[in-house]
C-alpha atoms as a PDB file:
ATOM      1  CA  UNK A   1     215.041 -65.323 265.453  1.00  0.00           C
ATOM      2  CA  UNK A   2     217.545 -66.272 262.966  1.00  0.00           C
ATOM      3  CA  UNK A   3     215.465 -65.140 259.989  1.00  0.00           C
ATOM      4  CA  UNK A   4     214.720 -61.376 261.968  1.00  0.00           C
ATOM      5  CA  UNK A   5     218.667 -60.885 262.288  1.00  0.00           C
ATOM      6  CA  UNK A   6     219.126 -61.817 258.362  1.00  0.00           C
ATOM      7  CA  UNK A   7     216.673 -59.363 257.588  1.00  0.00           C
ATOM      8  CA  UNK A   8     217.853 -56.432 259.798  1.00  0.00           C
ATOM      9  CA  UNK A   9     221.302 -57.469 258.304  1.00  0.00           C
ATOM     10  CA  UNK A  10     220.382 -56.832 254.868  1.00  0.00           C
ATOM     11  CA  UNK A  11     218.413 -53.905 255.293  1.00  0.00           C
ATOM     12  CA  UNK A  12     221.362 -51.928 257.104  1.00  0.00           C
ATOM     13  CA  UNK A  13     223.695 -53.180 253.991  1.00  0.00           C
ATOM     14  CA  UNK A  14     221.307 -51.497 251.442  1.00  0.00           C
ATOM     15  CA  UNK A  15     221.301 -48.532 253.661  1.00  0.00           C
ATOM     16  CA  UNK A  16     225.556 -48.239 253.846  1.00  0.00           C
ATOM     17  CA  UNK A  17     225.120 -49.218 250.404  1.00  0.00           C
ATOM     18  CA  UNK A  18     223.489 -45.936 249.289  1.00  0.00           C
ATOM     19  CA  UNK A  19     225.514 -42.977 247.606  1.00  0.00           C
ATOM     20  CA  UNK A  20     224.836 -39.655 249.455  1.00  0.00           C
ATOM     21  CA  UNK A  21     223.222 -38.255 246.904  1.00  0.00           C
ATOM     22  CA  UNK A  22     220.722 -40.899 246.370  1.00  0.00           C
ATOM     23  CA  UNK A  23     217.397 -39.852 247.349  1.00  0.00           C
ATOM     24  CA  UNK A  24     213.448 -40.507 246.763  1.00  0.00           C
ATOM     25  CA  UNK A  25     211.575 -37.368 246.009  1.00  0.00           C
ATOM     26  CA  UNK A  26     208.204 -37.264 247.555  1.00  0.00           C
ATOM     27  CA  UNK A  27     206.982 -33.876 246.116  1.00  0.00           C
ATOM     28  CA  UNK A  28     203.548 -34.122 244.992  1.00  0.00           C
ATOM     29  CA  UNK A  29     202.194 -31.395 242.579  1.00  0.00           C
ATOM     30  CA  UNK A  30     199.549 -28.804 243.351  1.00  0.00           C
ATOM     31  CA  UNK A  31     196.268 -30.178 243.181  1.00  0.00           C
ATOM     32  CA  UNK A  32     193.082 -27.828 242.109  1.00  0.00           C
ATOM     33  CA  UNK A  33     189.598 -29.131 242.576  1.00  0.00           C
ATOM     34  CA  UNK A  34     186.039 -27.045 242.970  1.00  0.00           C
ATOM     35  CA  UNK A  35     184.961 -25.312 245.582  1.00  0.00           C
ATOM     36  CA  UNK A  36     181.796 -23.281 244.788  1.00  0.00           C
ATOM     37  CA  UNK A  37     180.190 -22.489 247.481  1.00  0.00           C
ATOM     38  CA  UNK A  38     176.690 -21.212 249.310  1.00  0.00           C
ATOM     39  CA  UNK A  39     175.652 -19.984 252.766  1.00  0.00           C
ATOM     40  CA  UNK A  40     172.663 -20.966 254.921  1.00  0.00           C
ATOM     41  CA  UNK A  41     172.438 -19.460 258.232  1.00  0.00           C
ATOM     42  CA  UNK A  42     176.272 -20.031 259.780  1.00  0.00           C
ATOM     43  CA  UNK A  43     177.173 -23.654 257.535  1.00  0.00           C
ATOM     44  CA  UNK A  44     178.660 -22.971 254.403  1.00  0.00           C
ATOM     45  CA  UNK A  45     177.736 -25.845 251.785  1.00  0.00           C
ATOM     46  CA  UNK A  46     179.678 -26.999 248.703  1.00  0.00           C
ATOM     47  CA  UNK A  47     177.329 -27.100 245.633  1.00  0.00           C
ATOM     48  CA  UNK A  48     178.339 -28.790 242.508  1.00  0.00           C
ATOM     49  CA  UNK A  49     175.604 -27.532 240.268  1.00  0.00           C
ATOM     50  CA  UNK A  50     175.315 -23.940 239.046  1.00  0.00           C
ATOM     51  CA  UNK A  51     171.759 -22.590 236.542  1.00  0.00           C
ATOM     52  CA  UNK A  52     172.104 -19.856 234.755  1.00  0.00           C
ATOM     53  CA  UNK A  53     169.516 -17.918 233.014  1.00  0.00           C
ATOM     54  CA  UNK A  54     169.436 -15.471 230.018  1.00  0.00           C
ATOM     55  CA  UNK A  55     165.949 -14.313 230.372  1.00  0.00           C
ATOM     56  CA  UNK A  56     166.880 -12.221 233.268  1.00  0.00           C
ATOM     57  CA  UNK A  57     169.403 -10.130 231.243  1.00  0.00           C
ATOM     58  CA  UNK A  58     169.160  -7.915 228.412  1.00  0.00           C
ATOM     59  CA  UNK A  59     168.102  -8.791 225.484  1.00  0.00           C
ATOM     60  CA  UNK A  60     170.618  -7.977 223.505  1.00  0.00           C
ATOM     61  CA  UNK A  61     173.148  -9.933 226.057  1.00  0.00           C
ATOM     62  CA  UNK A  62     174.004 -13.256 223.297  1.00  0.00           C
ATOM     63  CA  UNK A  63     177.442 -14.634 225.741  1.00  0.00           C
ATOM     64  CA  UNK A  64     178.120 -14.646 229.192  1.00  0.00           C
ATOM     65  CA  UNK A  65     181.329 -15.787 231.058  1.00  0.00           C
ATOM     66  CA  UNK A  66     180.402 -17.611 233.740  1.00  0.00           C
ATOM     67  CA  UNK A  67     183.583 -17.991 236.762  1.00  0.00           C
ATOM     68  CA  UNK A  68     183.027 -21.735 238.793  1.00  0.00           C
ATOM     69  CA  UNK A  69     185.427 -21.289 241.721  1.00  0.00           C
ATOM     70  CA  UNK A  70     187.870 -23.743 242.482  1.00  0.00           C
ATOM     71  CA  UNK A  71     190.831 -24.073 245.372  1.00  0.00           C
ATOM     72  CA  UNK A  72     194.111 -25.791 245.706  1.00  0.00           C
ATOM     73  CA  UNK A  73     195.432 -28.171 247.873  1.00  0.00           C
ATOM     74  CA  UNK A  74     199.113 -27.608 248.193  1.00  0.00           C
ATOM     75  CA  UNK A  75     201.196 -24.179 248.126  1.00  0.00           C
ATOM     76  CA  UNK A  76     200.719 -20.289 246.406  1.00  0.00           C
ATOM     77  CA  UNK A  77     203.022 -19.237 243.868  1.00  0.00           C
ATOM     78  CA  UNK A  78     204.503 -15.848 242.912  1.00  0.00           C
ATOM     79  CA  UNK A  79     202.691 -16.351 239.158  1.00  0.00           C
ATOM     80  CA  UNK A  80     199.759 -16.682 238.005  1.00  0.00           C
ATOM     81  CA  UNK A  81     198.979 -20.613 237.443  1.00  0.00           C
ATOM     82  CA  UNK A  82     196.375 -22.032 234.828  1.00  0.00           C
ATOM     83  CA  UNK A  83     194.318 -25.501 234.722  1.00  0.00           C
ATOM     84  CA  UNK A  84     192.598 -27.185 232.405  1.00  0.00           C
ATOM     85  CA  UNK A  85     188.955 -28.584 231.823  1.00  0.00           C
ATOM     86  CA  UNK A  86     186.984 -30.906 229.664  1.00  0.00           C
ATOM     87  CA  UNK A  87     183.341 -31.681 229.131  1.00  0.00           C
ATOM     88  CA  UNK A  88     182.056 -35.276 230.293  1.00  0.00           C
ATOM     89  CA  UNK A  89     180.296 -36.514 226.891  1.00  0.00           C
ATOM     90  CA  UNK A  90     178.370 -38.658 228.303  1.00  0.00           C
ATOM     91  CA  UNK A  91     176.786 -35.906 230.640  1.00  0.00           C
ATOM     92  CA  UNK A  92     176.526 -33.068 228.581  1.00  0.00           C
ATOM     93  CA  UNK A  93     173.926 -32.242 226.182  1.00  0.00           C
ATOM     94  CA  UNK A  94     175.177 -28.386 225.565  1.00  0.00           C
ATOM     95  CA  UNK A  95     177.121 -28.578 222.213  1.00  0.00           C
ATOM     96  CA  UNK A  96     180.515 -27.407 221.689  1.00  0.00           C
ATOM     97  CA  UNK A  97     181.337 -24.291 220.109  1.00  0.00           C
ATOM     98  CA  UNK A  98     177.280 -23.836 219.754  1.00  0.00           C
ATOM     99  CA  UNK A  99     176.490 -23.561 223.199  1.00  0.00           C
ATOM    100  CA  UNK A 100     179.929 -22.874 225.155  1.00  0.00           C
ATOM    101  CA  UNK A 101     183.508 -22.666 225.359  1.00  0.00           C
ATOM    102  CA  UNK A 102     185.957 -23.917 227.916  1.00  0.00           C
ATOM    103  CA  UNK A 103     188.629 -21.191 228.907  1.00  0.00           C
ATOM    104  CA  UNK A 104     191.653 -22.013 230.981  1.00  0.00           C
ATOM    105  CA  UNK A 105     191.216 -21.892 234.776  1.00  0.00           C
ATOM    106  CA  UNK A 106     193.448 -19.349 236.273  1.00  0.00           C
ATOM    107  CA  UNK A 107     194.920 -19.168 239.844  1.00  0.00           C
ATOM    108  CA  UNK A 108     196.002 -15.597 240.404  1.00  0.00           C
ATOM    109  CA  UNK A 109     199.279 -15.286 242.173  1.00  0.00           C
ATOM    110  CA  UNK A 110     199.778 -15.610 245.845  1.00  0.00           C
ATOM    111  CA  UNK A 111     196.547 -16.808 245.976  1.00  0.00           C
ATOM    112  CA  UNK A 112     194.551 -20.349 247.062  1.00  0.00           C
ATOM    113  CA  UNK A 113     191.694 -19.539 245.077  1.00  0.00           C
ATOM    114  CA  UNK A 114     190.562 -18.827 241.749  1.00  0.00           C
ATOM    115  CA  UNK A 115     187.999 -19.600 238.628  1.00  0.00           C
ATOM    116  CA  UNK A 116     187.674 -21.917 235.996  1.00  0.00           C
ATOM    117  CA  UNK A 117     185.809 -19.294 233.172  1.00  0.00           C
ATOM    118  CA  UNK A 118     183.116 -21.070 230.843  1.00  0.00           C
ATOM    119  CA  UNK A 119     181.790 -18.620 227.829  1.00  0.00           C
ATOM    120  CA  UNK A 120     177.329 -19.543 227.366  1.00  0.00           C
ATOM    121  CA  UNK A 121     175.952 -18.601 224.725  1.00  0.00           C
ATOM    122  CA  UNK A 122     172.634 -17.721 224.237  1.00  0.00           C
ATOM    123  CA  UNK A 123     171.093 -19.507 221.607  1.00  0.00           C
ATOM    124  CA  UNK A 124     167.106 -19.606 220.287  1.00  0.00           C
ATOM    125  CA  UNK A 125     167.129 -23.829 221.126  1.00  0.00           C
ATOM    126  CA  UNK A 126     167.572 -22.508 224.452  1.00  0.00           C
ATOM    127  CA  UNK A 127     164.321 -20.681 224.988  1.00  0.00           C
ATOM    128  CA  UNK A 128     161.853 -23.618 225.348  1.00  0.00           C
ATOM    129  CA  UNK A 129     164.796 -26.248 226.895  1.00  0.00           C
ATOM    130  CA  UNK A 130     167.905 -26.172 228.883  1.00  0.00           C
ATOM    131  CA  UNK A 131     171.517 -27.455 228.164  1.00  0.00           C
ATOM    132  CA  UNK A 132     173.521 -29.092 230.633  1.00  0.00           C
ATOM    133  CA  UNK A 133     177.383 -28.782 230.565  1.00  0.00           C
ATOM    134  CA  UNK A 134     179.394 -31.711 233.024  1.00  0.00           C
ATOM    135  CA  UNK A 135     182.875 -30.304 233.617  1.00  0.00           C
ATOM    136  CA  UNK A 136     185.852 -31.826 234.699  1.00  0.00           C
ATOM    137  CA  UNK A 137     189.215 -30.887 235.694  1.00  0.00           C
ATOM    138  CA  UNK A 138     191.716 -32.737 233.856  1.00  0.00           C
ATOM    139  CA  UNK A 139     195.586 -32.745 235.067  1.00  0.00           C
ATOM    140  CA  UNK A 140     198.128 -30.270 233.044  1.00  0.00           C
ATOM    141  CA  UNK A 141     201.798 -29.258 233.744  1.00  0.00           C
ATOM    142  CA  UNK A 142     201.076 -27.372 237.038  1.00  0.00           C
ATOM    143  CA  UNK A 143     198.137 -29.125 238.591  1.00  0.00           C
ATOM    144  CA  UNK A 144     197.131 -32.650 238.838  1.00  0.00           C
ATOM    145  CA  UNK A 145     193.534 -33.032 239.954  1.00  0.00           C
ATOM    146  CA  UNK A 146     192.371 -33.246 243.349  1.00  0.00           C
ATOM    147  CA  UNK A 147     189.904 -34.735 245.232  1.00  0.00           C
ATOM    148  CA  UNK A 148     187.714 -37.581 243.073  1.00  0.00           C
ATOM    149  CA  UNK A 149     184.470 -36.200 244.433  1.00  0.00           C
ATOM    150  CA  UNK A 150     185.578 -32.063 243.956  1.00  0.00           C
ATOM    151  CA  UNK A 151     186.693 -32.337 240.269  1.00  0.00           C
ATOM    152  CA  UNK A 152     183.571 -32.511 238.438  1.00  0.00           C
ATOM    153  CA  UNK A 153     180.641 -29.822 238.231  1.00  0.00           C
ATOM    154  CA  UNK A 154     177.398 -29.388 236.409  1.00  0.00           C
ATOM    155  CA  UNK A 155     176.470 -26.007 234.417  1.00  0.00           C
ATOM    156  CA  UNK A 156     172.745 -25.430 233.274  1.00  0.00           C
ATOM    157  CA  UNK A 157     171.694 -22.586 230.627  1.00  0.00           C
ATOM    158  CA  UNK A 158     168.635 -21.618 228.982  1.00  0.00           C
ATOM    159  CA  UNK A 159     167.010 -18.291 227.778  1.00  0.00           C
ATOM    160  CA  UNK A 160     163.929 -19.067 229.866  1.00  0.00           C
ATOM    161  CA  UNK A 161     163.833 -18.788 233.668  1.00  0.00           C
ATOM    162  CA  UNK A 162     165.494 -21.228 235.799  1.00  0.00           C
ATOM    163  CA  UNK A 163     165.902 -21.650 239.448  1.00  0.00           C
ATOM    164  CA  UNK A 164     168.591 -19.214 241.600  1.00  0.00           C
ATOM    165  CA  UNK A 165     171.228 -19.875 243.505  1.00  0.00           C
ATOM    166  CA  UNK A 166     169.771 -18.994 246.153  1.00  0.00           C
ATOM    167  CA  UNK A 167     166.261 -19.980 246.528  1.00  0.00           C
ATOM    168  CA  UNK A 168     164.818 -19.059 250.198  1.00  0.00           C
ATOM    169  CA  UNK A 169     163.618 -22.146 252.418  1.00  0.00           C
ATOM    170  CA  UNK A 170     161.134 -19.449 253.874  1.00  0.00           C
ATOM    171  CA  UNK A 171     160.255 -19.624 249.856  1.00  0.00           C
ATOM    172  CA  UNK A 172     159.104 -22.848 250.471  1.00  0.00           C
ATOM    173  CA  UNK A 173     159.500 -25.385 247.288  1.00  0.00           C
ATOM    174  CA  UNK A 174     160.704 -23.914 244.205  1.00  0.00           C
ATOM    175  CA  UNK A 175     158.786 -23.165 241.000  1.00  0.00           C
ATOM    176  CA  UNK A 176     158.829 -21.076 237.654  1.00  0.00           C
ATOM    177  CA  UNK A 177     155.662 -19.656 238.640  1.00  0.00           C
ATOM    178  CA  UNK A 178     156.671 -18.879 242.056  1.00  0.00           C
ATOM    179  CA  UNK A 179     159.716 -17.054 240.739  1.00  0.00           C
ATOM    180  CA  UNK A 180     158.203 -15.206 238.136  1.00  0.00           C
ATOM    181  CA  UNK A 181     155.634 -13.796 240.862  1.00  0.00           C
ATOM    182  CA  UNK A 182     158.314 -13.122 243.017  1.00  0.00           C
ATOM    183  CA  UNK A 183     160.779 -10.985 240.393  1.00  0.00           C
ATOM    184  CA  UNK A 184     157.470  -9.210 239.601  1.00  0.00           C
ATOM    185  CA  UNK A 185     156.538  -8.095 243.024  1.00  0.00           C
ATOM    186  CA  UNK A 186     160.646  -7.675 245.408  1.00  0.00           C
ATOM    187  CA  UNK A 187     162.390  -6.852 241.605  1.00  0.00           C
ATOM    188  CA  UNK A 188     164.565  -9.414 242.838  1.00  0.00           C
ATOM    189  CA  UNK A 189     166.012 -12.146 241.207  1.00  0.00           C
ATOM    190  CA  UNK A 190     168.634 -13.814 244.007  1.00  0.00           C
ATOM    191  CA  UNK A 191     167.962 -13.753 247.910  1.00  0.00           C
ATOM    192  CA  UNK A 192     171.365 -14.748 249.304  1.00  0.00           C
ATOM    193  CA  UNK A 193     171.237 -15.390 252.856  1.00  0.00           C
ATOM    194  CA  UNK A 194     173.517 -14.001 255.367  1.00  0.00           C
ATOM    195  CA  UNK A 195     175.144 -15.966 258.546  1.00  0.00           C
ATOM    196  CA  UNK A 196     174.289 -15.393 261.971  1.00  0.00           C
ATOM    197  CA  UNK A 197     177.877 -13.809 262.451  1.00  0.00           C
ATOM    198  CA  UNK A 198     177.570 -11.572 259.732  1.00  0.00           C
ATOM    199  CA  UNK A 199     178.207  -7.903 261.268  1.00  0.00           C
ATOM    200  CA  UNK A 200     175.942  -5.087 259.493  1.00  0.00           C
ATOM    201  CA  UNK A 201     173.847  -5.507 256.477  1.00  0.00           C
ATOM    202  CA  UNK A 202     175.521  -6.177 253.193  1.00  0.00           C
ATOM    203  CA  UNK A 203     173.634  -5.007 249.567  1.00  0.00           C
ATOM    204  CA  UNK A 204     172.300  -7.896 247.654  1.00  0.00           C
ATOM    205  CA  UNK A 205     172.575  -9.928 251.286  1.00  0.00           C
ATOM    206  CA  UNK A 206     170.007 -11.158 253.772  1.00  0.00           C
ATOM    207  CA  UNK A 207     168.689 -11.898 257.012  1.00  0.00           C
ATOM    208  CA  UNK A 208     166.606 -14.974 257.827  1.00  0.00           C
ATOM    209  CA  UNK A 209     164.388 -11.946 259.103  1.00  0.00           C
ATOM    210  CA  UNK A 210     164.351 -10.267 255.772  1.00  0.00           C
ATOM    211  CA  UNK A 211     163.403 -13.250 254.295  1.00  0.00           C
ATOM    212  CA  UNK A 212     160.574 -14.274 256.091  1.00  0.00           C
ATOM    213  CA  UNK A 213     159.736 -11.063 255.731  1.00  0.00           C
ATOM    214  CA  UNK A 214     159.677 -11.072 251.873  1.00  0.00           C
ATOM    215  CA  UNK A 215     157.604 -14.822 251.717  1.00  0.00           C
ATOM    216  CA  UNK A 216     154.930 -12.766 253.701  1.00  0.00           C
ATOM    217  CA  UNK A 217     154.978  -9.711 251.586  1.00  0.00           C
ATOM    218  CA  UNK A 218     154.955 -12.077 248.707  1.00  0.00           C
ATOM    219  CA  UNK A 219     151.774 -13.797 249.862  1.00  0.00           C
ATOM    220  CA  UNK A 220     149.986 -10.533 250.805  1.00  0.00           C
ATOM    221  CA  UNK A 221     150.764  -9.500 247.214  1.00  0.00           C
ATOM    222  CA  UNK A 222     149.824 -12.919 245.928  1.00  0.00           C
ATOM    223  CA  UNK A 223     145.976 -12.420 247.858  1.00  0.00           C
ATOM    224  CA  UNK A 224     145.563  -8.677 246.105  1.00  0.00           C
ATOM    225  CA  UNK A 225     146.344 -10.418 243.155  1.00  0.00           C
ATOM    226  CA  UNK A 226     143.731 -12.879 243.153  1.00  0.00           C
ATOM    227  CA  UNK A 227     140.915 -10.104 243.616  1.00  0.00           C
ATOM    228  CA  UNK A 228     141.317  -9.220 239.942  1.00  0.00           C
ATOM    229  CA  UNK A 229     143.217 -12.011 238.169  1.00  0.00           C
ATOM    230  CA  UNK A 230     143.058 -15.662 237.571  1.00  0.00           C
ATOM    231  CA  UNK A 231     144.657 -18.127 240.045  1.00  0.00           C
ATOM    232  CA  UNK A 232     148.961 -19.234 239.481  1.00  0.00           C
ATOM    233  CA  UNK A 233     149.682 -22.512 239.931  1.00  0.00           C
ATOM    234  CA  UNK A 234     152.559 -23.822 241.313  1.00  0.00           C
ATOM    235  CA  UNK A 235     152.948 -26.190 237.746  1.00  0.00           C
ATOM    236  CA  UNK A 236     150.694 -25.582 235.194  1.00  0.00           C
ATOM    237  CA  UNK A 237     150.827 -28.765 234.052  1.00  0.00           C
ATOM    238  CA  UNK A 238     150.202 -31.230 237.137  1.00  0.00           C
ATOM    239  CA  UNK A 239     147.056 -33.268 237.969  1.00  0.00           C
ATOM    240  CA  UNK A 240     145.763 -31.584 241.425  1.00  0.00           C
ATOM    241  CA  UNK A 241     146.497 -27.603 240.692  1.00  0.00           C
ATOM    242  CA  UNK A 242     147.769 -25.896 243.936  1.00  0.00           C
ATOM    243  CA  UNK A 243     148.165 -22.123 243.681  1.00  0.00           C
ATOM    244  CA  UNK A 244     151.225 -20.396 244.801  1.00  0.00           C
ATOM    245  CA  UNK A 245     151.946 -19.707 248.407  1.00  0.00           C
ATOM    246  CA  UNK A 246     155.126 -18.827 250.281  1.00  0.00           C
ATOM    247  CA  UNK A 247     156.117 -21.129 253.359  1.00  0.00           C
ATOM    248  CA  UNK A 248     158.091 -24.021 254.230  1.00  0.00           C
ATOM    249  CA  UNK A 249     157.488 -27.484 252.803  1.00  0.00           C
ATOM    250  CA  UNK A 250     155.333 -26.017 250.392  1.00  0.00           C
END
């Protein structure tokens, strides 16, 4: 008992002892982090990978900016903000200024969101391999970084085809082949999928219905094929050949 009252003692000293205008700031600056994201059916995911691929553009595209979103955790401002990123060495094989440049992030005014910009570059290394760029956010004046698990994300180039974004489970399991068939016969080259709550059609958005509706147009396509041509495989280069079909788990 005696030592509780010496210790309540000396804690209300230090507090009369205090000046008025002594205080502790607890302010903590704006963090920024990634937050690209995808829809399936009514979940939205966080992804932390991104491909990107030249072959589908013109040839005479040689750069591309490519925008990675990101979000803060803390307040808007009435400016524009900007944040900074590195490349991980140790996880990047794209070269720097070869193969890319970092640009400063940018969080538009008033706003919780924004874009970290990354310049590819489309190089002739690129059109039998891919490059892989590891990003992280690094603190600067306005932002410290946020969440340990948000702050990095992977960027993949080539000039060669390389999965979507948005690759249709109804698809069943990606390949080259598979998507080369498949920009050949919808003149598609992304299926993003729409939620259940989505009101209306959007362009360049779909239904689970239009899906499955495409994987079955794909495969009737995919059997007039076959009366004139030699088979596709799903990998060219595997043991057991299996030709291209469009389900689930396949």
């Amino acid at each position: 008992m005696k030592k509780t009252f010496t210790y309540l003692l000396a804690s209300l000293l230090c507090l009369c002892g205090c000046k008025e205008n002594d205080h502790i700031d607890y302010t903590l600056n704006d963090r920024v982090y990634f937050y690209e994201t995808e829809q399936f059916l009514a979940v939205t995911n966080i992804v932390r990978e991104m491909n990107y691929s030249f072959s589908l553009k013109p040839s005479s595209l040689m750069q591309d900016t490519v925008k990675v979103t990101v979000r803060v955790m803390g307040r808007t401002a009435d400016h524009d903000r900007h944040f900074k990123a590195v490349a991980v060495p140790e996880s990047t094989t794209a070269q720097s200024p070869l193969h890319y440049e970092i640009l400063d992030g940018i969080i538009p005014k008033g706003h919780y969101d924004g874009y970290l910009p990354v310049l590819l570059k489309r190089t002739a290394d690129t059109k039998d391999h891919s490059v892989t760029l590891y990003l992280q956010i690094i603190d600067n004046e306005e932002f410290t970084t946020g969440n340990p698990d948000a702050i990095h994300f992977r960027l993949s180039w080539a000039d060669m085809l390389m999965q979507p974004a948005h690759w249709p489970y109804y698809f069943g399991k990606y390949s080259t082949n598979k998507y080369r068939f498949a920009i050949d016969v919808l003149g598609l080259t992304d299926w993003p999928q729409a939620t259940r709550f989505d009101n209306g059609s959007q362009p360049g958005v779909y239904t689970a219905a239009q899906l499955q509706l495409f994987a079955s147009q794909l495969n009737e396509a995919y059997q007039e094929y076959r009366k004139t041509h030699d088979p596709i495989y799903v990998d060219d280069n595997a043991e057991e050949k299996e030709e291209i079909y469009y389900a689930p788990n396949t």
